[in-house]
PDB file of N, CA and C in Angstrom:
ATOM      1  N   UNK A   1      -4.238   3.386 -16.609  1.00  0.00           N
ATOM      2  CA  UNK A   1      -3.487   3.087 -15.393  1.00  0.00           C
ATOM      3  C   UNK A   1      -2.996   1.643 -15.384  1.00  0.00           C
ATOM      4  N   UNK A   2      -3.026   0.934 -16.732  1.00  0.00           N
ATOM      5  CA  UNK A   2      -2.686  -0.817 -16.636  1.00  0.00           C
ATOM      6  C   UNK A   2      -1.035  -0.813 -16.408  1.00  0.00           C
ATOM      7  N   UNK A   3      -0.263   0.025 -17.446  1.00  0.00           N
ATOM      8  CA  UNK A   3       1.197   0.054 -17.157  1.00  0.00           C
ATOM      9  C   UNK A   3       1.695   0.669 -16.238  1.00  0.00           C
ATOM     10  N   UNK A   4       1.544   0.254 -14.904  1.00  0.00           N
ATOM     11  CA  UNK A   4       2.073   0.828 -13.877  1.00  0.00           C
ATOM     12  C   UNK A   4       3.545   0.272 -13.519  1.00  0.00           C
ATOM     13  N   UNK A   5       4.571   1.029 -13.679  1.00  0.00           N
ATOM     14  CA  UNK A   5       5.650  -0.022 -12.302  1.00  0.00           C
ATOM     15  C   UNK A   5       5.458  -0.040 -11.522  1.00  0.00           C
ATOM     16  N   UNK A   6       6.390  -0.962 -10.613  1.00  0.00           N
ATOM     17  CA  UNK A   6       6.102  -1.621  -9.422  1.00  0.00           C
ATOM     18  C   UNK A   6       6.476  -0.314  -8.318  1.00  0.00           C
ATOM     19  N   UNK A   7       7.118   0.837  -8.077  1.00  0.00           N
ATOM     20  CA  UNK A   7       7.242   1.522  -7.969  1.00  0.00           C
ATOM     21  C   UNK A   7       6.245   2.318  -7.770  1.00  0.00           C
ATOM     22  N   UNK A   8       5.456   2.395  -9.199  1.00  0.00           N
ATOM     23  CA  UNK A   8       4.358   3.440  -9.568  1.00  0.00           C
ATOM     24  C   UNK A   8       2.879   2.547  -8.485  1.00  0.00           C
ATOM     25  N   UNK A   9       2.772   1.316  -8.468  1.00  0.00           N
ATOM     26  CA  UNK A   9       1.790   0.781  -7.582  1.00  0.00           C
ATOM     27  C   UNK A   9       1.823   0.718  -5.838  1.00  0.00           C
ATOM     28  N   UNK A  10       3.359   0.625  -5.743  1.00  0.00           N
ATOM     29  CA  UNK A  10       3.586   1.225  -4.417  1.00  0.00           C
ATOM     30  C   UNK A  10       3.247   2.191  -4.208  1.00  0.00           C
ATOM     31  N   UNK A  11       3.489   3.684  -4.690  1.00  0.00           N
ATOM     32  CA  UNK A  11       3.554   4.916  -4.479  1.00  0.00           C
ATOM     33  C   UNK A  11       1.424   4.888  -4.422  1.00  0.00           C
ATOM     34  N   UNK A  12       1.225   4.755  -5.652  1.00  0.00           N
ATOM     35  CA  UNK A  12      -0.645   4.568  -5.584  1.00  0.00           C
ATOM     36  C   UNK A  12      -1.445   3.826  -4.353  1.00  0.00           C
ATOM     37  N   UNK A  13      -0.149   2.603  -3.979  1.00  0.00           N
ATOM     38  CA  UNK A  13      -1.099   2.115  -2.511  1.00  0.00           C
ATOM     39  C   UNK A  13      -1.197   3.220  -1.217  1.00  0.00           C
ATOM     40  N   UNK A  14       0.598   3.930  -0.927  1.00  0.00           N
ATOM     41  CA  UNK A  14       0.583   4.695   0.300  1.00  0.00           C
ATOM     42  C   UNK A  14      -0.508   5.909  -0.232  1.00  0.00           C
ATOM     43  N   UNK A  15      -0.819   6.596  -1.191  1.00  0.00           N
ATOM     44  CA  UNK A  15      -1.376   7.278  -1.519  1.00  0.00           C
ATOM     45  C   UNK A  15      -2.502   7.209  -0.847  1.00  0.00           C
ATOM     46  N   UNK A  16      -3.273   6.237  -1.677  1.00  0.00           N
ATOM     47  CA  UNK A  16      -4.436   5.739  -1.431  1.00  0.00           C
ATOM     48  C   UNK A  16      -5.069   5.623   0.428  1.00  0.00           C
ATOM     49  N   UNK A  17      -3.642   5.038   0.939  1.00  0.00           N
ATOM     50  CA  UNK A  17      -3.936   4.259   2.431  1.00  0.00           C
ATOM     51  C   UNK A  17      -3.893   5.866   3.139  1.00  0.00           C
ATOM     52  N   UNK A  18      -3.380   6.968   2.306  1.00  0.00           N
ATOM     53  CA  UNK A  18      -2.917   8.010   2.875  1.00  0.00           C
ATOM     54  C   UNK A  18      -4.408   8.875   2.782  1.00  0.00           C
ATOM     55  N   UNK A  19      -4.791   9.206   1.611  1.00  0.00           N
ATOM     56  CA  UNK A  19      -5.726   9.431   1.872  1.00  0.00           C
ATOM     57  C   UNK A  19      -6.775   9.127   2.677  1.00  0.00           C
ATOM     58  N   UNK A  20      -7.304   7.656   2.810  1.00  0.00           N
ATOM     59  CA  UNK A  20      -7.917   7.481   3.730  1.00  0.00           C
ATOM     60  C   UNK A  20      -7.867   7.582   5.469  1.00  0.00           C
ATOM     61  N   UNK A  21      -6.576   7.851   5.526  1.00  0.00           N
ATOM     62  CA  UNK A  21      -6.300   8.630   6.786  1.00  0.00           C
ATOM     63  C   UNK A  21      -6.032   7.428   7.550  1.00  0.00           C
ATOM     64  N   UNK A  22      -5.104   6.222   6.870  1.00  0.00           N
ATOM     65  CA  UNK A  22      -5.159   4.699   7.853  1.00  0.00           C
ATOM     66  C   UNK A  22      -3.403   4.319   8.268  1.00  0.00           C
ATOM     67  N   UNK A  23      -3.146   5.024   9.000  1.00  0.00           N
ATOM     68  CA  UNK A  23      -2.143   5.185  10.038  1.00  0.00           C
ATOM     69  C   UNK A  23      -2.062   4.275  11.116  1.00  0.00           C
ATOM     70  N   UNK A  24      -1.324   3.495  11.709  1.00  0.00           N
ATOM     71  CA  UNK A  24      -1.525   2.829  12.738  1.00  0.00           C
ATOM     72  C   UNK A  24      -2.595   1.824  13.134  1.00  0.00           C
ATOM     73  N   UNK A  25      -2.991   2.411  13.903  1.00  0.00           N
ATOM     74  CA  UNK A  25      -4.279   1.072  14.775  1.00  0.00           C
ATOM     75  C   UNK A  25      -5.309   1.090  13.611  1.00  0.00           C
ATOM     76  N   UNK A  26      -5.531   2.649  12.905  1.00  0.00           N
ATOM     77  CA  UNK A  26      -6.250   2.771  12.174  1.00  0.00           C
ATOM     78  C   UNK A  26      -6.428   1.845  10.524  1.00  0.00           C
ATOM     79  N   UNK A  27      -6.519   0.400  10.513  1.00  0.00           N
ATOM     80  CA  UNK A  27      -6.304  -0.215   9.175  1.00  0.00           C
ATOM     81  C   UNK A  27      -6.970  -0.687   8.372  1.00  0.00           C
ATOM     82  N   UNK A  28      -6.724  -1.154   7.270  1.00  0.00           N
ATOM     83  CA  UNK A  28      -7.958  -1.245   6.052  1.00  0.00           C
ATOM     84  C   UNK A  28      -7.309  -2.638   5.619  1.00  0.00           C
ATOM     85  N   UNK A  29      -8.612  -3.511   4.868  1.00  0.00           N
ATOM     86  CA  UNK A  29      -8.481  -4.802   4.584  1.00  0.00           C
ATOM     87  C   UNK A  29      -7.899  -5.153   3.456  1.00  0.00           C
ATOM     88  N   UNK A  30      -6.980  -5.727   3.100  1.00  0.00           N
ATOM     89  CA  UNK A  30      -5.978  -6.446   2.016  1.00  0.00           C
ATOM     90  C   UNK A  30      -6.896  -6.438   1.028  1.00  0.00           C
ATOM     91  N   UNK A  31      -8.095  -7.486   1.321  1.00  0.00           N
ATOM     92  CA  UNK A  31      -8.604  -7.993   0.172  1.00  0.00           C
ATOM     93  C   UNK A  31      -9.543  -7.019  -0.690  1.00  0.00           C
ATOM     94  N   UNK A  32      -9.826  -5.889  -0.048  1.00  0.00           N
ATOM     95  CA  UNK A  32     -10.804  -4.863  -0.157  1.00  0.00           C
ATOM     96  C   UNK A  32      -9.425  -4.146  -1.308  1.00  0.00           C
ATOM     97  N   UNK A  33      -8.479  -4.028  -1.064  1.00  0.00           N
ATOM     98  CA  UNK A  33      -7.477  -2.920  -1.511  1.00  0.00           C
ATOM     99  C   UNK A  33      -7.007  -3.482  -2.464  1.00  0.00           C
ATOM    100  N   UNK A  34      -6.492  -4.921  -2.626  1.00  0.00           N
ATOM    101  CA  UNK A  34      -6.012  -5.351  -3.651  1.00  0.00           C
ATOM    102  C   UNK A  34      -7.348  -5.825  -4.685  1.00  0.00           C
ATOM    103  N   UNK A  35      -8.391  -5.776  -4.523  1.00  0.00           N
ATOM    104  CA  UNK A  35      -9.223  -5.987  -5.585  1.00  0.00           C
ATOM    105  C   UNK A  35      -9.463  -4.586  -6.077  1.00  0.00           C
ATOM    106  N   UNK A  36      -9.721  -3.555  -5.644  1.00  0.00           N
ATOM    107  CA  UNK A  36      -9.659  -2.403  -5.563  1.00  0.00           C
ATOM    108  C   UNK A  36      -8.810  -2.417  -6.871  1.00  0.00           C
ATOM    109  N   UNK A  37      -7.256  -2.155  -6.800  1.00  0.00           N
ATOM    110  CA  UNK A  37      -6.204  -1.965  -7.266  1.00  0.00           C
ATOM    111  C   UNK A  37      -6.050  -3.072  -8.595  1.00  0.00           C
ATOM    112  N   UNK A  38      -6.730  -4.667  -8.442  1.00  0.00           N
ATOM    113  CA  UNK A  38      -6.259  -5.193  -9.342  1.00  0.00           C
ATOM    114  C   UNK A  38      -6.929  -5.107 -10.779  1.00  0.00           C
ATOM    115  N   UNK A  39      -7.979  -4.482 -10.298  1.00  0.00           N
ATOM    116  CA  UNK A  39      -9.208  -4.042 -11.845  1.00  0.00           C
ATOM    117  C   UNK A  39      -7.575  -2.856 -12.612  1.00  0.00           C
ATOM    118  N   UNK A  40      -6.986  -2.213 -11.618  1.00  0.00           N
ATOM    119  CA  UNK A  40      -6.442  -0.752 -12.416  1.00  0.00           C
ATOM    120  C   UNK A  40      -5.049  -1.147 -12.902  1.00  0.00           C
ATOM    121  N   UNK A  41      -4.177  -2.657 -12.473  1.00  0.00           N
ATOM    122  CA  UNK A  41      -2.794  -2.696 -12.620  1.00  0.00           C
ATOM    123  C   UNK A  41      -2.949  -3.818 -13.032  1.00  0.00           C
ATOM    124  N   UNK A  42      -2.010  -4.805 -14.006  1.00  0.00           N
ATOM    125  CA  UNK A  42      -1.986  -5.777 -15.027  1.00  0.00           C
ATOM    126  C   UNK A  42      -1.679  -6.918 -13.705  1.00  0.00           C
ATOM    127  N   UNK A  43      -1.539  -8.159 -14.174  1.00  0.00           N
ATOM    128  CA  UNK A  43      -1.826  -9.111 -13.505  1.00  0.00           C
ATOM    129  C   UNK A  43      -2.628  -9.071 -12.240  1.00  0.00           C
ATOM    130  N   UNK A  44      -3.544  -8.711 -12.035  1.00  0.00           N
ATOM    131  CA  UNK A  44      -5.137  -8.670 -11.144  1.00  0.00           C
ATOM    132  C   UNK A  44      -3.986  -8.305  -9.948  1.00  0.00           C
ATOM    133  N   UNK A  45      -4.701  -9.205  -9.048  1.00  0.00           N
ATOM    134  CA  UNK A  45      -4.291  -8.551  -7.541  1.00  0.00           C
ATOM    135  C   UNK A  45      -2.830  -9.160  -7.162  1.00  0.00           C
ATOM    136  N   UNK A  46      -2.129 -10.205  -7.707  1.00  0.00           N
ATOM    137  CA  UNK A  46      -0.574 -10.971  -7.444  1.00  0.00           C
ATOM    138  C   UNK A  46       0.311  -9.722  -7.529  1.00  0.00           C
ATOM    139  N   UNK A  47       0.388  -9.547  -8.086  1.00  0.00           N
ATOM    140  CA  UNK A  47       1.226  -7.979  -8.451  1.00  0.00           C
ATOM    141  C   UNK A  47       1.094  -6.899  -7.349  1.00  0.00           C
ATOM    142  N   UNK A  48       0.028  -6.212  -6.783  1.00  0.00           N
ATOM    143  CA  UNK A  48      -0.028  -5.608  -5.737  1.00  0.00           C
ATOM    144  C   UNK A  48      -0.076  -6.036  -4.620  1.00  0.00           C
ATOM    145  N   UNK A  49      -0.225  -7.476  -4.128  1.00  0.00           N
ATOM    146  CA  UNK A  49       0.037  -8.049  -3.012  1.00  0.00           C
ATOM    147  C   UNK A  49       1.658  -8.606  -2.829  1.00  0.00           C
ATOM    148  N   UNK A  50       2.772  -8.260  -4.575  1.00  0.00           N
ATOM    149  CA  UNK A  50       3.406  -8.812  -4.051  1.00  0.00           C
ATOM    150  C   UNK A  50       4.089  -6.957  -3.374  1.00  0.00           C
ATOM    151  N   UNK A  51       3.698  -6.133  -4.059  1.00  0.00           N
ATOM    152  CA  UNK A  51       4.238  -4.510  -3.953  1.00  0.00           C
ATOM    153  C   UNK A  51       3.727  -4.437  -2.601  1.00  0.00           C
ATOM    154  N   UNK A  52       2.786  -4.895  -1.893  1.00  0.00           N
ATOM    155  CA  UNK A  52       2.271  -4.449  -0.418  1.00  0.00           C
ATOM    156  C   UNK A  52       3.404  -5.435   0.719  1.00  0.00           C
ATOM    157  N   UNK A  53       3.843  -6.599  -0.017  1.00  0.00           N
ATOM    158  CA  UNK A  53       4.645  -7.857   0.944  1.00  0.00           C
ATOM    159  C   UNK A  53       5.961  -6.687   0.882  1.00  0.00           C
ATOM    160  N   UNK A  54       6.513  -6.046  -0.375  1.00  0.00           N
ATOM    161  CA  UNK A  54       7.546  -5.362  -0.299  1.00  0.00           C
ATOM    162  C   UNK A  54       7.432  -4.462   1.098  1.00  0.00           C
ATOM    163  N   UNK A  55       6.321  -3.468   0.629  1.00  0.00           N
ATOM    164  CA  UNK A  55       6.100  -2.046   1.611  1.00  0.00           C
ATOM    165  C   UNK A  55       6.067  -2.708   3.216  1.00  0.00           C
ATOM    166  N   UNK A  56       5.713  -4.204   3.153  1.00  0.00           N
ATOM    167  CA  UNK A  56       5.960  -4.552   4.555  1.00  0.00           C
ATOM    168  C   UNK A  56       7.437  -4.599   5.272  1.00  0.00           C
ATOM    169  N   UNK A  57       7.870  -5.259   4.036  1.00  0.00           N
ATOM    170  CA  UNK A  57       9.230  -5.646   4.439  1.00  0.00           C
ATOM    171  C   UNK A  57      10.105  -4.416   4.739  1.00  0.00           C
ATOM    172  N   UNK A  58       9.714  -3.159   4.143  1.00  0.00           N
ATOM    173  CA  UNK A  58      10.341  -2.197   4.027  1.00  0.00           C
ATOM    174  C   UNK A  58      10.467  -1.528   5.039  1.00  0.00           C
ATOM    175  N   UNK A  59       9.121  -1.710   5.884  1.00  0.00           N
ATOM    176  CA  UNK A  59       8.732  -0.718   6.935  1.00  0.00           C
ATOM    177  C   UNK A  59       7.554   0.233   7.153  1.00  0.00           C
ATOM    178  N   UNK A  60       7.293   0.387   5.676  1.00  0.00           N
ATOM    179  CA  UNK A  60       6.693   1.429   5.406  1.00  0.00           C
ATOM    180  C   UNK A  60       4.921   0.984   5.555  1.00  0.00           C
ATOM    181  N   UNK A  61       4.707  -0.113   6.093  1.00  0.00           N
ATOM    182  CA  UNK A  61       3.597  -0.790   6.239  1.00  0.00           C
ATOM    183  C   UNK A  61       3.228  -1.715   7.228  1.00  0.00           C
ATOM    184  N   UNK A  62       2.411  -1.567   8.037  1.00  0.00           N
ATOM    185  CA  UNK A  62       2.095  -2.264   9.376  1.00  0.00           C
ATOM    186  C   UNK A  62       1.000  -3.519   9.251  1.00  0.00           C
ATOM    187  N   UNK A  63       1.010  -4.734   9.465  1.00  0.00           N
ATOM    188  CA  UNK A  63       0.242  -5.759   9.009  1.00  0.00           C
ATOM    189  C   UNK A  63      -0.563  -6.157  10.318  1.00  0.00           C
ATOM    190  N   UNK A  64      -2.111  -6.429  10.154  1.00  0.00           N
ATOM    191  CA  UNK A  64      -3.122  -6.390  11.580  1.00  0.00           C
ATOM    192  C   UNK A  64      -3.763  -7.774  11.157  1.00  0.00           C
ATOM    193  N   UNK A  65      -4.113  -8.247  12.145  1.00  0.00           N
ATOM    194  CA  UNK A  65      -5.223  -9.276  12.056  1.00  0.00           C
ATOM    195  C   UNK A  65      -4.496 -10.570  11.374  1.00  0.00           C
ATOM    196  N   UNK A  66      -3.497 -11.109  11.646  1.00  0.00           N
ATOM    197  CA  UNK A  66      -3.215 -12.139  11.185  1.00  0.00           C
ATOM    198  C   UNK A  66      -2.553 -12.017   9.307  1.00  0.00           C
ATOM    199  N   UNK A  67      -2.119 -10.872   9.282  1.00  0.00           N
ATOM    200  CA  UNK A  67      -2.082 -10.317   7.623  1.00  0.00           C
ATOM    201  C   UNK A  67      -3.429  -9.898   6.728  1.00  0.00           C
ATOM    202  N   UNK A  68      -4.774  -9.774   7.702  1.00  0.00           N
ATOM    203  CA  UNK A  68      -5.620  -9.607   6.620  1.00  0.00           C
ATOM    204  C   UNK A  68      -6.024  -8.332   6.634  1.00  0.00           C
ATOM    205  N   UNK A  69      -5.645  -6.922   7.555  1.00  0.00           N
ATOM    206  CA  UNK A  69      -5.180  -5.914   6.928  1.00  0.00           C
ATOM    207  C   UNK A  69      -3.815  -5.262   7.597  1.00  0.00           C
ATOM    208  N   UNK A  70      -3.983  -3.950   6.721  1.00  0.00           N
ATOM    209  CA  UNK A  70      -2.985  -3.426   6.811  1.00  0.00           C
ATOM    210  C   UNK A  70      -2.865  -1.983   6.833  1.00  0.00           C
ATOM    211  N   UNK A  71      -1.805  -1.084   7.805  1.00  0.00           N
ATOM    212  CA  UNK A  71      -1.895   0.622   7.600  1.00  0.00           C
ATOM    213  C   UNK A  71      -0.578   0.841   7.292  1.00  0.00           C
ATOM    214  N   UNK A  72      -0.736   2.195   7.458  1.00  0.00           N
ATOM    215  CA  UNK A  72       0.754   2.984   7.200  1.00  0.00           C
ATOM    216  C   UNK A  72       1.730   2.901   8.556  1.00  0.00           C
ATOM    217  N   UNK A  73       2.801   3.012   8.387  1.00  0.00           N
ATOM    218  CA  UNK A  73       3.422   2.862   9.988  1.00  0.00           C
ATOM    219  C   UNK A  73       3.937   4.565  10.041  1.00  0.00           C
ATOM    220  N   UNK A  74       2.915   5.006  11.554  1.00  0.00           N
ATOM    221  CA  UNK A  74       3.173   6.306  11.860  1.00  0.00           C
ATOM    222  C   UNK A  74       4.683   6.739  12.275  1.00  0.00           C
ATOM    223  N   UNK A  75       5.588   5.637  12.571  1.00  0.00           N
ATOM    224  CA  UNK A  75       6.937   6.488  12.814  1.00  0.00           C
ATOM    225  C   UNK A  75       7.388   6.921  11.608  1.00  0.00           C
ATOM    226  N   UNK A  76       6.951   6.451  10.959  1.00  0.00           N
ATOM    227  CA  UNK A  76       7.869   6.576   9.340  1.00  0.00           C
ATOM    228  C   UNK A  76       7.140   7.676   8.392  1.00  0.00           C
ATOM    229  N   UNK A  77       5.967   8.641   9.102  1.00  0.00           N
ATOM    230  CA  UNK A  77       5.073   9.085   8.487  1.00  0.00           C
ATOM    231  C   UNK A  77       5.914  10.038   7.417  1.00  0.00           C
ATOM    232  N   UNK A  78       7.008  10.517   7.635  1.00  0.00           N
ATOM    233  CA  UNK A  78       7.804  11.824   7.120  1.00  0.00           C
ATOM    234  C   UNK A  78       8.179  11.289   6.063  1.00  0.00           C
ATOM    235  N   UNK A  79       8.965   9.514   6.078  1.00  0.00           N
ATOM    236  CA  UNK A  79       9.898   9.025   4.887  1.00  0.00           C
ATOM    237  C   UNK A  79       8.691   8.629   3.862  1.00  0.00           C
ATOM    238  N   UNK A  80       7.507   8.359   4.293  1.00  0.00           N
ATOM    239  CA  UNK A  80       6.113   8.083   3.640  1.00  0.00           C
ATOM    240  C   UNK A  80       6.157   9.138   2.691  1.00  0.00           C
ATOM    241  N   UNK A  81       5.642   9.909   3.460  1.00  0.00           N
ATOM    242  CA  UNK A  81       5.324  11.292   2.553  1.00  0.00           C
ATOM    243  C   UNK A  81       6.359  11.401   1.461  1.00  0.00           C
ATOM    244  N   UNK A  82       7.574  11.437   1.869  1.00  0.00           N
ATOM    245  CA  UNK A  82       8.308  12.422   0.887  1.00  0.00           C
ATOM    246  C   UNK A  82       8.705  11.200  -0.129  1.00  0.00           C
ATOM    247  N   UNK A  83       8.663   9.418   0.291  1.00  0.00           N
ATOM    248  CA  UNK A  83       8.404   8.796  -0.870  1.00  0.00           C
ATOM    249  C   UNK A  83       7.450   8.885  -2.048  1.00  0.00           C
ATOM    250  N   UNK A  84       6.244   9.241  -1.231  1.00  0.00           N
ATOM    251  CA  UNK A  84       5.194   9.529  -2.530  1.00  0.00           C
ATOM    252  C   UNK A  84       5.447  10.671  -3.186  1.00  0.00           C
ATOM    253  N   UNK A  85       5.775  11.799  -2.604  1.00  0.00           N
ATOM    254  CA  UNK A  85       6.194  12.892  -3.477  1.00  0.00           C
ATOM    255  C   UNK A  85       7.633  13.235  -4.296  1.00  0.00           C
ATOM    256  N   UNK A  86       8.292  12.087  -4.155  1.00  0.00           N
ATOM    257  CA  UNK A  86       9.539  12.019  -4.831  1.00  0.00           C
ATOM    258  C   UNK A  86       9.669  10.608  -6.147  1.00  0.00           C
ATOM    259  N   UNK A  87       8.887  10.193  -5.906  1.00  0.00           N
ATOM    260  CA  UNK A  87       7.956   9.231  -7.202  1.00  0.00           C
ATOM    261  C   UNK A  87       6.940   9.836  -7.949  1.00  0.00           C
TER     262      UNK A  87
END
């Protein structure tokens, strides 16, 4: 799982945040996720924090606590989905 694109690590974060069922109010901690993630994708955690700054910018990601975590954003739950399943 080291050669991931940036693409392919996006799609593995909503996955991931998806599985855990963290939607909205419901959110999980940056630092927990990107260490998580940086053992599995090449340059440690810079690389998926910069793919999570994207998914913010995008929409597709809701930022809590001053940026130190983060969920899925429930209006967008449909364009979510069918991003991960179209990657």
């Amino acid at each position: 799982m080291s050669f991931l694109t940036d693409e392919q690590v996006k799609v593995a974060i909503m996955e991931f945040l998806v599985k855990k069922g963290r939607w909205g109010a419901h959110y999980f901690p940056v630092d927990t996720l990107t260490n998580w993630f940086g053992r599995k994708v090449q340059r440690d955690g810079k690389r998926v924090r910069k793919c999570i700054k994207e998914l913010v910018n995008q929409g597709y990601i809701l930022v809590h606590k001053k940026g130190d975590t983060i969920s899925l954003n429930p209006v967008r739950a449909k364009e979510i989905r069918n991003f991960i399943e179209n990657r």
